[in-house]
N, C-alpha and C. Protein backbone atom coordinates (compact mmCIF):
# COMPACT_ATOMS: atom_id res chain seq x y z
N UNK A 1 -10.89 -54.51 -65.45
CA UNK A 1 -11.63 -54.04 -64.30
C UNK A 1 -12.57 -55.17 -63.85
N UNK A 2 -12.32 -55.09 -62.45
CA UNK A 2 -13.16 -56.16 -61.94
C UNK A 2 -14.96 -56.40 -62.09
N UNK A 3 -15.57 -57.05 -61.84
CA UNK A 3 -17.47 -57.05 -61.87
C UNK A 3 -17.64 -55.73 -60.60
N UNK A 4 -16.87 -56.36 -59.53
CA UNK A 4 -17.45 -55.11 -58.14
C UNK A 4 -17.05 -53.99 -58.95
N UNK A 5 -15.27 -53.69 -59.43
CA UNK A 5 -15.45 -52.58 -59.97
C UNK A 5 -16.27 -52.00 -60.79
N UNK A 6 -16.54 -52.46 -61.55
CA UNK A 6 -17.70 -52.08 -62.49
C UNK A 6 -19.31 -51.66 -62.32
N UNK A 7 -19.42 -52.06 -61.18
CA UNK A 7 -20.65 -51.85 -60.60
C UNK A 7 -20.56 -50.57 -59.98
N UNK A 8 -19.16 -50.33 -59.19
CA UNK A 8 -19.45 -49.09 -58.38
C UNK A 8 -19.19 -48.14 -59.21
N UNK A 9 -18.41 -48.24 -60.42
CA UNK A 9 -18.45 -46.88 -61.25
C UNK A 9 -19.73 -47.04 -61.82
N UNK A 10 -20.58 -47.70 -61.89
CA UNK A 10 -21.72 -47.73 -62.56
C UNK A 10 -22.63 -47.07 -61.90
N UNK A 11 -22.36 -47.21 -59.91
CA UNK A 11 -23.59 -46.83 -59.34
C UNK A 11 -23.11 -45.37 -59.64
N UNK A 12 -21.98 -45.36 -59.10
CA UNK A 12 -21.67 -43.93 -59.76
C UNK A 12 -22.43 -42.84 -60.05
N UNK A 13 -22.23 -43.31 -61.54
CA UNK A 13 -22.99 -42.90 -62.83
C UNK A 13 -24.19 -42.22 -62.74
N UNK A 14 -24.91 -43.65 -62.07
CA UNK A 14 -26.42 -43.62 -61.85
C UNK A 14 -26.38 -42.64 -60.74
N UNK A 15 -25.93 -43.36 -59.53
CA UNK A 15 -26.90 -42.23 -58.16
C UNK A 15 -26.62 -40.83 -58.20
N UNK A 16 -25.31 -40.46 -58.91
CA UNK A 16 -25.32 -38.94 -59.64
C UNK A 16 -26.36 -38.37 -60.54
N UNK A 17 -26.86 -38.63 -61.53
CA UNK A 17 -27.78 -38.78 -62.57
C UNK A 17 -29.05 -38.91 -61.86
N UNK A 18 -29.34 -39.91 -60.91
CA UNK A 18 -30.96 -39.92 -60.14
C UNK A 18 -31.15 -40.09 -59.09
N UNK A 19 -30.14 -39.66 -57.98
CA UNK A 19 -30.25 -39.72 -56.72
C UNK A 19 -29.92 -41.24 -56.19
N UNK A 20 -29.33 -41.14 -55.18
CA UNK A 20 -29.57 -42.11 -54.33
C UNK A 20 -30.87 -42.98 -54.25
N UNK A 21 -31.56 -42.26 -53.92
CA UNK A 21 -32.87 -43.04 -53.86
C UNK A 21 -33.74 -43.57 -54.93
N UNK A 22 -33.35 -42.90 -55.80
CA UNK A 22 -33.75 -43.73 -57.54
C UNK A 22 -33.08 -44.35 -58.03
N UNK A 23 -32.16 -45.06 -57.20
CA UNK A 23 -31.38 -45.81 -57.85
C UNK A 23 -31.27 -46.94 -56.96
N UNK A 24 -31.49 -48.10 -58.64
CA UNK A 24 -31.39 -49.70 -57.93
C UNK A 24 -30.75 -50.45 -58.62
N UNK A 25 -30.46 -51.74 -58.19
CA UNK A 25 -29.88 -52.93 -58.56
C UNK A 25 -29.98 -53.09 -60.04
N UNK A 26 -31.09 -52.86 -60.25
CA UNK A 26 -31.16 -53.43 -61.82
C UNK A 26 -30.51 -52.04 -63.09
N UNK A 27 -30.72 -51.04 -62.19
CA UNK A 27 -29.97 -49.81 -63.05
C UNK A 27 -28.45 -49.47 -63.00
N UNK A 28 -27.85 -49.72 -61.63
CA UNK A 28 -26.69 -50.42 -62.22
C UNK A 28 -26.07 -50.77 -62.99
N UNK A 29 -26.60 -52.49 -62.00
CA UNK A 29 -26.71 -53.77 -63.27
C UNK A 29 -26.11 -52.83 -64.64
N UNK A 30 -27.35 -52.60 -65.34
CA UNK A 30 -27.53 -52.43 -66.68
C UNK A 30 -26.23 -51.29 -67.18
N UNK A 31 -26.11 -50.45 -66.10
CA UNK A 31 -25.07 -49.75 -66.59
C UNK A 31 -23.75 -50.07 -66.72
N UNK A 32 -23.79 -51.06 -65.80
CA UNK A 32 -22.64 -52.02 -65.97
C UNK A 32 -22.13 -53.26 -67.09
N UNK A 33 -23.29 -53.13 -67.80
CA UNK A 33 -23.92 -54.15 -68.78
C UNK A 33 -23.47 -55.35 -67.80
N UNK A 34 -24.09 -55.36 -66.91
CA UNK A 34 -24.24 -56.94 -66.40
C UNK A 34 -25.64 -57.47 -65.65
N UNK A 35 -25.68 -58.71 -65.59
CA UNK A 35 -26.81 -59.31 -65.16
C UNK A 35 -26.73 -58.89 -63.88
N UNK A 36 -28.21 -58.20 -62.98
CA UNK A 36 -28.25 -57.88 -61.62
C UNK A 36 -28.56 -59.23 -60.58
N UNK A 37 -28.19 -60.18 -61.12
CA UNK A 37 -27.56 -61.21 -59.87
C UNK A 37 -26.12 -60.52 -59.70
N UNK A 38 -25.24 -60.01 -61.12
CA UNK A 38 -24.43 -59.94 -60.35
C UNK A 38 -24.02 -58.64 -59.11
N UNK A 39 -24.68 -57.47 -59.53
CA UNK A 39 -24.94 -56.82 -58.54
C UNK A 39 -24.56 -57.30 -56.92
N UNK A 40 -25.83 -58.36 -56.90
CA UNK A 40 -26.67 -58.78 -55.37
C UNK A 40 -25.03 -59.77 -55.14
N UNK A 41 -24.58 -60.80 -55.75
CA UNK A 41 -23.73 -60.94 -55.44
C UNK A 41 -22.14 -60.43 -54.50
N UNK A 42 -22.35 -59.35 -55.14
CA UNK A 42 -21.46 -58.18 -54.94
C UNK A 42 -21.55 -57.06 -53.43
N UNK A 43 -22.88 -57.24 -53.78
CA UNK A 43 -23.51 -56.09 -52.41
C UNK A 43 -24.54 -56.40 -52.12
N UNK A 44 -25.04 -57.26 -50.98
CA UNK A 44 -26.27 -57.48 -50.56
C UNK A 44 -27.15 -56.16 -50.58
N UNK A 45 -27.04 -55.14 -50.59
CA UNK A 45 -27.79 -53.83 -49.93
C UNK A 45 -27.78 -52.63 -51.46
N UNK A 46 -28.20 -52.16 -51.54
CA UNK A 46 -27.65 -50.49 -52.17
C UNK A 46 -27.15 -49.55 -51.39
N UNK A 47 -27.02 -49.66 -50.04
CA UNK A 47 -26.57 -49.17 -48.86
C UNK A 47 -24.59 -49.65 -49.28
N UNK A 48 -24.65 -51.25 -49.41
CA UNK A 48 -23.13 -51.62 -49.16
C UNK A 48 -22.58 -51.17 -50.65
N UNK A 49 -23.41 -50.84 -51.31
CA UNK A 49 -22.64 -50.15 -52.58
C UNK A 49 -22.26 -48.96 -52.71
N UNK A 50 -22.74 -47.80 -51.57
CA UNK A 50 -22.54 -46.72 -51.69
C UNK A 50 -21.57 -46.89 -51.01
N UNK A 51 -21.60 -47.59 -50.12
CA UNK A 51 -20.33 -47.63 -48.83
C UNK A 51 -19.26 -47.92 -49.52
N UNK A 52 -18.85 -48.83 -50.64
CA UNK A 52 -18.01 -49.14 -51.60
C UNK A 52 -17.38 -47.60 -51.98
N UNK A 53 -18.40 -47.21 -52.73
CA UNK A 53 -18.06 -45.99 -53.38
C UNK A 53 -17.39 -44.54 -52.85
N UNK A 54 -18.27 -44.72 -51.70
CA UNK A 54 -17.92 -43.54 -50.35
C UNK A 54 -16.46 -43.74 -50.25
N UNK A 55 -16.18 -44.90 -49.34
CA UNK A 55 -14.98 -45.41 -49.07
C UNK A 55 -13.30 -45.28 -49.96
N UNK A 56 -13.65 -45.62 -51.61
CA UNK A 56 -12.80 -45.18 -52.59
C UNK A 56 -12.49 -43.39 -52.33
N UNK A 57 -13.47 -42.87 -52.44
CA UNK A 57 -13.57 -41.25 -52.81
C UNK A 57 -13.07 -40.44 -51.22
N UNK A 58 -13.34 -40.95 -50.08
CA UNK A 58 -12.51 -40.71 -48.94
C UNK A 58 -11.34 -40.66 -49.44
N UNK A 59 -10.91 -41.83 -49.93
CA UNK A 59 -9.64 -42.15 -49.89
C UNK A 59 -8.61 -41.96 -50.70
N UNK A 60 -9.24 -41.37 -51.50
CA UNK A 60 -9.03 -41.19 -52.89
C UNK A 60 -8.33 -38.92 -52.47
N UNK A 61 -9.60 -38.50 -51.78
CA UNK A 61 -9.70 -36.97 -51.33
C UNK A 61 -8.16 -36.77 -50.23
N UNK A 62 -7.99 -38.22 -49.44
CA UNK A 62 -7.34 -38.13 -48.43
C UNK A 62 -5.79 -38.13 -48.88
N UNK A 63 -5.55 -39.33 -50.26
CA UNK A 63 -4.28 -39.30 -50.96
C UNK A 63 -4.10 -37.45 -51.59
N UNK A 64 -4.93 -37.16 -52.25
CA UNK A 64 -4.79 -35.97 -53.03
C UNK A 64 -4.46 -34.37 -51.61
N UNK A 65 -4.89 -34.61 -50.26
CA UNK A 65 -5.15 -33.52 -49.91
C UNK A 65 -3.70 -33.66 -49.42
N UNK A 66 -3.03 -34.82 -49.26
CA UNK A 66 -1.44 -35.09 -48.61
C UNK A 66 -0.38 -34.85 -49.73
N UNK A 67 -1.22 -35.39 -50.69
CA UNK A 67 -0.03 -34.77 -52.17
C UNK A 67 0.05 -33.14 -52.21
N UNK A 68 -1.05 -32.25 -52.01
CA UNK A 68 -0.98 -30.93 -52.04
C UNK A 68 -0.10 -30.36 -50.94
N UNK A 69 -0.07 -31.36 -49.79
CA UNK A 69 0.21 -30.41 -48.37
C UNK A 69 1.41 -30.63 -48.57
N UNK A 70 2.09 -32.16 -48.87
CA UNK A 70 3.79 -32.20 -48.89
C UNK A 70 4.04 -31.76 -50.12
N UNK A 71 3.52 -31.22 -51.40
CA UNK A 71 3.64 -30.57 -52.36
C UNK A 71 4.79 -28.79 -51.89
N UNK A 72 4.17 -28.76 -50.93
CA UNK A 72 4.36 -26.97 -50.60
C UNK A 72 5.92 -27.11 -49.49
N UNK A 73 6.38 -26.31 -49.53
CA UNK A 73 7.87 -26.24 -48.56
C UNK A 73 7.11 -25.62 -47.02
N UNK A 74 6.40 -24.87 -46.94
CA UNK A 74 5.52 -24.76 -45.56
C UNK A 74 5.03 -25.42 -45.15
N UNK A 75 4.45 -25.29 -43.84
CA UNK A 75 3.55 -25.82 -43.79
C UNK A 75 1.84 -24.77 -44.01
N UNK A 76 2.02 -24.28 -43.43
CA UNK A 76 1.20 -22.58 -43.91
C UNK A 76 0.21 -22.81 -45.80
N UNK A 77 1.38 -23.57 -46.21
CA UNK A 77 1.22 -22.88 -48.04
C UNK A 77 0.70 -24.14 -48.35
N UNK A 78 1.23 -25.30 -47.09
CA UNK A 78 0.73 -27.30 -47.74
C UNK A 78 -1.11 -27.03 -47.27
N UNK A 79 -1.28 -26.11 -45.88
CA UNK A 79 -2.76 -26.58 -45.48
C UNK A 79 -3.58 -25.60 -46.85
N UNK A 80 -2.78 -24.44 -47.09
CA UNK A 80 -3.76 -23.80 -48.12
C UNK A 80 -4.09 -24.91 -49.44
N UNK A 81 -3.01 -25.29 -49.44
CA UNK A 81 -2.80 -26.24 -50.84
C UNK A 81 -3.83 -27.42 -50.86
N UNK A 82 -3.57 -27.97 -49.34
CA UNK A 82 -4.53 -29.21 -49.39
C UNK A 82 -6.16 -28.68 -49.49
N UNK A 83 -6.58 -27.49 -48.83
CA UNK A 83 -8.01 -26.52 -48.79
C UNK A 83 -8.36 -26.90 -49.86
N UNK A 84 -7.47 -26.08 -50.81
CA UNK A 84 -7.79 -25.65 -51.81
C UNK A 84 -7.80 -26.78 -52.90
N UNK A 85 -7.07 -27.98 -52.61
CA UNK A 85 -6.94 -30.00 -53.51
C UNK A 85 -8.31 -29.94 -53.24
N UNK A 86 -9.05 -29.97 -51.98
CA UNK A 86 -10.30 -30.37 -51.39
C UNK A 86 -11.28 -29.60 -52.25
N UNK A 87 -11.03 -28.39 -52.14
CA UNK A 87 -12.39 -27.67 -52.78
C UNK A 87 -11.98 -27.72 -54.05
N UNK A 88 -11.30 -27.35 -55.08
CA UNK A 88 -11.37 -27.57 -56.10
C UNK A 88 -11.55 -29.09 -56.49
N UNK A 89 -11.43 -30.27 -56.19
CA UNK A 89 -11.95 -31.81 -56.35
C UNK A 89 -13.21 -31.57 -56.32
N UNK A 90 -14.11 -30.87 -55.06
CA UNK A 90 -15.53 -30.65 -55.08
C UNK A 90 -16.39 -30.12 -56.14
N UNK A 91 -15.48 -28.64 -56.53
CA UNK A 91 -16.64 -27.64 -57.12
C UNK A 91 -15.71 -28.14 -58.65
N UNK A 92 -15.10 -28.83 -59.27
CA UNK A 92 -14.95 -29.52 -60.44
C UNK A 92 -16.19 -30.49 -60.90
N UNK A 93 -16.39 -31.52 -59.94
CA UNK A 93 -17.28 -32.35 -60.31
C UNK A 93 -18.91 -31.92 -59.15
N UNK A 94 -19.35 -31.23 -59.70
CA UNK A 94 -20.58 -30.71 -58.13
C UNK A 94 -21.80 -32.17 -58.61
N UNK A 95 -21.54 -33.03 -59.27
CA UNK A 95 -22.58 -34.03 -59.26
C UNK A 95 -22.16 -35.24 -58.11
N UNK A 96 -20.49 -35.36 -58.31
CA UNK A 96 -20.15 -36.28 -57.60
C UNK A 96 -20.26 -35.51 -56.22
N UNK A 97 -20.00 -34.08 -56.05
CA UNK A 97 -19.70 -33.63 -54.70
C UNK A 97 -21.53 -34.12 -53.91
N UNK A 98 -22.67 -33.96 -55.15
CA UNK A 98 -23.50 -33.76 -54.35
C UNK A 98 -23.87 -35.10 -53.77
N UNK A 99 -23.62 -36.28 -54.33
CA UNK A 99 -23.64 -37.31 -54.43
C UNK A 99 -22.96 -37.86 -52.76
N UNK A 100 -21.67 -37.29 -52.39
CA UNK A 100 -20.92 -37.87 -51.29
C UNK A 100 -21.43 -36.79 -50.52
N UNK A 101 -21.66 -35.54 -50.52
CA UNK A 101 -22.15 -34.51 -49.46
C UNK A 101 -23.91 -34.53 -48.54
N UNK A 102 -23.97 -34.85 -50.61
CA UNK A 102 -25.71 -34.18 -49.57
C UNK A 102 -26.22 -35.74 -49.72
N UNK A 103 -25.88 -36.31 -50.84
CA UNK A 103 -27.22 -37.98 -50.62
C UNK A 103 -27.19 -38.79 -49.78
N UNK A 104 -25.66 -38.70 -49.01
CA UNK A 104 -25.05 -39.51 -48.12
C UNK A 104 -26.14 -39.39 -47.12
N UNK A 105 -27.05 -38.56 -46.86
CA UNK A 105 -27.68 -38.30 -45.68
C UNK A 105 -29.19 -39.17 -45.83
N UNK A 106 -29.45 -39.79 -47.24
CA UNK A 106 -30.57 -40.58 -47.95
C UNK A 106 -30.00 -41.98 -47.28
N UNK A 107 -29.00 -41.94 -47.23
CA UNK A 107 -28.41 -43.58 -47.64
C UNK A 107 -28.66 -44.26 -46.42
N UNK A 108 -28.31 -44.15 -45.00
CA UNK A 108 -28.95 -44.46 -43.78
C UNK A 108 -27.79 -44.36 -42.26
N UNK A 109 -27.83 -45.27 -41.79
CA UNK A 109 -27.20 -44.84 -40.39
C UNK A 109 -25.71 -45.08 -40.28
N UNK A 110 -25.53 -46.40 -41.99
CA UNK A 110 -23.64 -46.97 -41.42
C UNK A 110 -22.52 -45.65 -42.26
N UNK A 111 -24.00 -44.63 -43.43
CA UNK A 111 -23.22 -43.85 -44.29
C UNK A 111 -22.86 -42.51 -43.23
N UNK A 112 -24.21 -42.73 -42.08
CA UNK A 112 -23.71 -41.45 -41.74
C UNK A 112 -22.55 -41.69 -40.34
N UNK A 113 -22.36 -42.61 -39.80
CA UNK A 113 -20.96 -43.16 -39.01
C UNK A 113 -19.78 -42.87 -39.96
N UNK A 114 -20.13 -43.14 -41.39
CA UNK A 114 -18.98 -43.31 -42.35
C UNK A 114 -18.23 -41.66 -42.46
N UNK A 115 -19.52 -40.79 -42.36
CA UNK A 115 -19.54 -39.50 -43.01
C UNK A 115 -18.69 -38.84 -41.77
N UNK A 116 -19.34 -39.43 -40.95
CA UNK A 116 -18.63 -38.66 -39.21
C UNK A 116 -16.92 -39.05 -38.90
N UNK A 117 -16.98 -40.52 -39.47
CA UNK A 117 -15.65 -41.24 -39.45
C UNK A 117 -14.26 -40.34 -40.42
N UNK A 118 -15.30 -40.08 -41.72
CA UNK A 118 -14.65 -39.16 -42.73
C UNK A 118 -14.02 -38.18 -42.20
N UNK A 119 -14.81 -37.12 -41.81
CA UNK A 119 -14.55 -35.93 -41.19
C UNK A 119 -13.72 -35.80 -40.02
N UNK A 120 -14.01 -36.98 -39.22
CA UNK A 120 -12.78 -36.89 -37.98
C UNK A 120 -11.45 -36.88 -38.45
N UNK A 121 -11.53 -37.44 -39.67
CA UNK A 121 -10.13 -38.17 -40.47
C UNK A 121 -9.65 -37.02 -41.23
N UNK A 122 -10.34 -36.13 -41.47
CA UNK A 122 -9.63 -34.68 -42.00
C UNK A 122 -9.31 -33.99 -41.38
N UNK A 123 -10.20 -34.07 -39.81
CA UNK A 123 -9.48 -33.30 -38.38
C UNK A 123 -8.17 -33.86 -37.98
N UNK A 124 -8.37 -35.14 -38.13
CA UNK A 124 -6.65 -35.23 -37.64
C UNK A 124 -5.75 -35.31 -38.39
N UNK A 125 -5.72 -34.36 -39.54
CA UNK A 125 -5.11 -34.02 -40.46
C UNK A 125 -4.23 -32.79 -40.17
N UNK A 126 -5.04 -31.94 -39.28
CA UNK A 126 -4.31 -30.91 -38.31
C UNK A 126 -3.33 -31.67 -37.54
N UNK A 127 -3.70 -32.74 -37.00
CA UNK A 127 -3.20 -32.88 -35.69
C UNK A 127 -2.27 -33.68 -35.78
N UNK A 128 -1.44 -34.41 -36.96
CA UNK A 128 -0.92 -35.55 -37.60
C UNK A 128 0.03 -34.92 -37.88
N UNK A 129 -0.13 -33.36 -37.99
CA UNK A 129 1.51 -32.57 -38.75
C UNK A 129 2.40 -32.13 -37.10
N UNK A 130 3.15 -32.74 -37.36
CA UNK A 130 4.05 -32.12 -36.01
C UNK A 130 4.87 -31.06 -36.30
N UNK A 131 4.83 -30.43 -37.34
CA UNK A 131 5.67 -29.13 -37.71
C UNK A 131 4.27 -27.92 -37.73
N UNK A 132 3.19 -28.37 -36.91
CA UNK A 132 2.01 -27.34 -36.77
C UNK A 132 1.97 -26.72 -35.40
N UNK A 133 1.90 -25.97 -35.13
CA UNK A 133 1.74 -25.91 -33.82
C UNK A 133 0.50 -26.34 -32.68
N UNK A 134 0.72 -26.38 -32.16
CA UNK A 134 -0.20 -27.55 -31.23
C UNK A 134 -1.55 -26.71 -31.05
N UNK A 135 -2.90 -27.37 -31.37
CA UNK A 135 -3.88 -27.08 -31.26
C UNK A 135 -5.03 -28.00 -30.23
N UNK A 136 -5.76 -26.97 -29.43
CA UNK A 136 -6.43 -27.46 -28.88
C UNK A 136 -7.71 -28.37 -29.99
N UNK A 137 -8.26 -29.52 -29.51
CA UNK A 137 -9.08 -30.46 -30.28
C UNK A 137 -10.41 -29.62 -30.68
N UNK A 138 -10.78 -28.83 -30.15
CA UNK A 138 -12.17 -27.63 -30.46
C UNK A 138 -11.98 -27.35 -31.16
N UNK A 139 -10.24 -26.83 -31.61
CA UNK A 139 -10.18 -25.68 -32.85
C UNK A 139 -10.03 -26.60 -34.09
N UNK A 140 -9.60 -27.46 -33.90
CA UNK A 140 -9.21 -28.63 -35.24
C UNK A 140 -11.08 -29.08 -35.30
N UNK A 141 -11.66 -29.40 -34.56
CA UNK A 141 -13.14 -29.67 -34.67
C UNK A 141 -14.30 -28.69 -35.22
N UNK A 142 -13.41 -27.58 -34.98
CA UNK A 142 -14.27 -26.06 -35.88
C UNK A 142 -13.58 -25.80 -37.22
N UNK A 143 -12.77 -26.25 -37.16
CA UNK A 143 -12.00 -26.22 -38.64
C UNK A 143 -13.03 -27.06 -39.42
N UNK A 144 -12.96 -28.61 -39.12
CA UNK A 144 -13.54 -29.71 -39.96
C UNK A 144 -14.84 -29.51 -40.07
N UNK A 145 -16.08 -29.11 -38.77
CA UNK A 145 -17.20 -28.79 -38.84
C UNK A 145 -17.92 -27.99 -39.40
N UNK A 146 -16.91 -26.39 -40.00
CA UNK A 146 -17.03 -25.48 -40.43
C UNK A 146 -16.76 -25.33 -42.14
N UNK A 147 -15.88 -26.37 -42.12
CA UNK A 147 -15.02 -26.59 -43.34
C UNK A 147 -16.48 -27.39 -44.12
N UNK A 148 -16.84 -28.30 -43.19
CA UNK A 148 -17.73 -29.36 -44.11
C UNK A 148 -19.04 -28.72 -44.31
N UNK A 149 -19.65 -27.51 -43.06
CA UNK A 149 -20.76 -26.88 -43.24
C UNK A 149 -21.18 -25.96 -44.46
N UNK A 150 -19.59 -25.57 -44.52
CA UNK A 150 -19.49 -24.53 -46.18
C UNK A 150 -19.95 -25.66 -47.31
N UNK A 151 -18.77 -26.05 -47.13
CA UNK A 151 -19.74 -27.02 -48.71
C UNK A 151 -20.75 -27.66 -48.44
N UNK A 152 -21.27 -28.33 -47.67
CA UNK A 152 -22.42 -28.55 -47.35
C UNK A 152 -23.52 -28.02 -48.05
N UNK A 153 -23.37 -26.28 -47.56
CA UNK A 153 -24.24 -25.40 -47.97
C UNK A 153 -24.28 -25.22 -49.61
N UNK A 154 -23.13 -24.98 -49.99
CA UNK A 154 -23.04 -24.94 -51.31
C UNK A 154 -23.37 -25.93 -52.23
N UNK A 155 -23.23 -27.22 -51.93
CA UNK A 155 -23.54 -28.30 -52.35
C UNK A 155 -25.11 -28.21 -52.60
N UNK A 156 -25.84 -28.20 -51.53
CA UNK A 156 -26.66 -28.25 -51.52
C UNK A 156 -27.77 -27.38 -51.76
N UNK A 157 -27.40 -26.50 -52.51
CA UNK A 157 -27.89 -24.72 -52.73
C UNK A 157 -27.66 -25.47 -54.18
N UNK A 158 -26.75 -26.13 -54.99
CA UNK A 158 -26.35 -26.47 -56.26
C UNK A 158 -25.57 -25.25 -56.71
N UNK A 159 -24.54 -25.30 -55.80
CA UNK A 159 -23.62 -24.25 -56.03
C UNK A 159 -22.01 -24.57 -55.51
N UNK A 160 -21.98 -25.47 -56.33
CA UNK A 160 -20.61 -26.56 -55.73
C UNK A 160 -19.47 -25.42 -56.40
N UNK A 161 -19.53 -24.95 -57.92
CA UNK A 161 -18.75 -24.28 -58.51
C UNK A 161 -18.34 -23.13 -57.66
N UNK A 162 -18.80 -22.65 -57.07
CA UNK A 162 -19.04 -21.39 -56.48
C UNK A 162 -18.21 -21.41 -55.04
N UNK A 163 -17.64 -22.64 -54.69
CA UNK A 163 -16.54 -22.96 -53.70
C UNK A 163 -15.30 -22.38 -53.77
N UNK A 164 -15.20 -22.08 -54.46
CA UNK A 164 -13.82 -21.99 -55.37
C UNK A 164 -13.88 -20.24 -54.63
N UNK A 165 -14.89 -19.38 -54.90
CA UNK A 165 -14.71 -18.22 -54.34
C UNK A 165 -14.89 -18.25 -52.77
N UNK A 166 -15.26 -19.30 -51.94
CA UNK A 166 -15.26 -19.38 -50.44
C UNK A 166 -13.67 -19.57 -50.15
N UNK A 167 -13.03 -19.95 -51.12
CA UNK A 167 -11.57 -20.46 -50.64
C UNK A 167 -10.74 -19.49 -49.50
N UNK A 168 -10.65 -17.96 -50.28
CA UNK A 168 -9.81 -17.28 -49.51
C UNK A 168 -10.44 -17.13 -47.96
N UNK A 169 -11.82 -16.90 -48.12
CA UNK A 169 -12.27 -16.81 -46.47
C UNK A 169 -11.95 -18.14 -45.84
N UNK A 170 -12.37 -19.70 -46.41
CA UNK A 170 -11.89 -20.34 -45.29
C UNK A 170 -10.37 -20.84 -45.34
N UNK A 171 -9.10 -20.65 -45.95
CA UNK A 171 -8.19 -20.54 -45.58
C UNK A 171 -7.49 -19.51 -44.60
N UNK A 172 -8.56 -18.34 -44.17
CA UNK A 172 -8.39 -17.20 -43.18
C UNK A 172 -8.73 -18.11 -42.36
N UNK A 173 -9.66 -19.21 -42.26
CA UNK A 173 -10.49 -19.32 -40.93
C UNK A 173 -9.33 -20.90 -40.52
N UNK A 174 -8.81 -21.22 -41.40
CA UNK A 174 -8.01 -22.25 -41.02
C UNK A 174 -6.91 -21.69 -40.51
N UNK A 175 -6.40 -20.90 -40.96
CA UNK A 175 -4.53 -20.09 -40.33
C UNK A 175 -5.12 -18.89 -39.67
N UNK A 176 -6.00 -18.35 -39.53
CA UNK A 176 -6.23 -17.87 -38.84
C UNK A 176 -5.33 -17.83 -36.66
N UNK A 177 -5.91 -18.72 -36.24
CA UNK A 177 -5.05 -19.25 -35.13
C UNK A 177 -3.81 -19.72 -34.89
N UNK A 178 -3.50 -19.57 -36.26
CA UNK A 178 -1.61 -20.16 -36.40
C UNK A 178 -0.96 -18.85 -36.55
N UNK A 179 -1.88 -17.62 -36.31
CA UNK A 179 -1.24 -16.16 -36.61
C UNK A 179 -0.09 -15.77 -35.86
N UNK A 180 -0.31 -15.88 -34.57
CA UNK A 180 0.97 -15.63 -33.87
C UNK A 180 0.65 -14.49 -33.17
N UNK A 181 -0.24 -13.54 -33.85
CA UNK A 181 -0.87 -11.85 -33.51
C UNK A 181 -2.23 -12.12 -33.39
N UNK A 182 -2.90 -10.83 -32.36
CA UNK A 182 -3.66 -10.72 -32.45
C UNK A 182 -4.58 -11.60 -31.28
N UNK A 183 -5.92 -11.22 -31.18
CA UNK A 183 -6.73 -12.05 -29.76
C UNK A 183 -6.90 -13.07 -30.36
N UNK A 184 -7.32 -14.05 -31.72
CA UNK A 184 -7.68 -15.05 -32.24
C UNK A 184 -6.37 -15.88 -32.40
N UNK A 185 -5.12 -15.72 -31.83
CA UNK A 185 -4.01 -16.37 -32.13
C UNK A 185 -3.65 -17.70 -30.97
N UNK A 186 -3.82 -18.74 -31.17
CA UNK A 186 -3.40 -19.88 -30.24
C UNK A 186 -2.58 -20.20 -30.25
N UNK A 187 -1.35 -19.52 -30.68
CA UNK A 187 0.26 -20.15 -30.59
C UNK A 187 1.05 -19.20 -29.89
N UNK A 188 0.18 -18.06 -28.92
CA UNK A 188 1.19 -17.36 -27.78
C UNK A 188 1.64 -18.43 -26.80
């Protein structure tokens, strides 16, 4: 494992354990057992280290929520599947969830572009399946906004575990409009 690697599982560690904001270069460092030049080397900022970290765990959420969805022979059973990759990844680890949910908002202006960038990127996750039926951009934007407000809340209540029972309501609120019946249905 590389020095950068080692640092970001280190900040890891740390900004889970003491916040974002109690956490510096030299605690790291140390968790990394390395000298905090090499840190600064690595990441001018504690800002470009979270961004490191952020960036993996996007991407990391984004591989896993596509393994669940082409996992399923529906498409119906792939978005429950991917919901449900998403929230269970969350309310498994609620230190890391709180870490990318709620501290992200400590960290400053490029985490929260990052955070907005994130979230668009799970909206067009709707919009990327062409075996979905076509949705207006509001409803894919109340999906993601609504989707992220739940855990949000939970996250930040310290009740990440407790996602796990929001599941069945917001997989209603995601297929919901793919019903076919009914006044809430957008595929007449």
């Amino acid at each position: 494992m590389s020095e950068r690697e080692r640092l970001v599982r280190a900040f890891a560690g740390v900004a889970t354990e003491n916040g974002f904001d109690r956490t510096s270069a030299g605690l790291v460092a140390e968790a990394a057992d390395l000298p905090e030049d090499a840190f600064h080397r690595h990441f001018p900022t504690m800002e470009d280290c979270f961004m490191a970290y952020y960036a993996e765990c996007v991407a990391e959420l984004r591989e896993l929520l596509e393994r669940a969805y082409h996992a399923q022979n529906d498409w119906r059973d792939g978005l429950e599947a991917a919901l449900r990759a998403a929230i269970e990844a969350l309310a498994s680890d609620p230190e890391r969830a709180r870490l990318l949910v709620v501290e992200i908002n400590s960290v400053g202006p490029r985490a929260a572009r990052a955070r907005a960038v994130a979230v668009a990127g799970f909206r067009q996750f709707f919009a990327e399946r062409p075996e979905l039926p076509p949705l207006p951009d509001v409803v894919r934007k109340a999906f993601s906004g609504g989707i992220y407000t739940t855990i949000y809340n939970h996250v930040a209540a310290g009740r990440a575990a407790e996602l796990r029972q929001a599941l069945p309501a917001l997989s209603y609120f995601v297929l919901l409009p793919f019903s076919g019946s009914g006044s809430g249905s957008m595929t007449k």
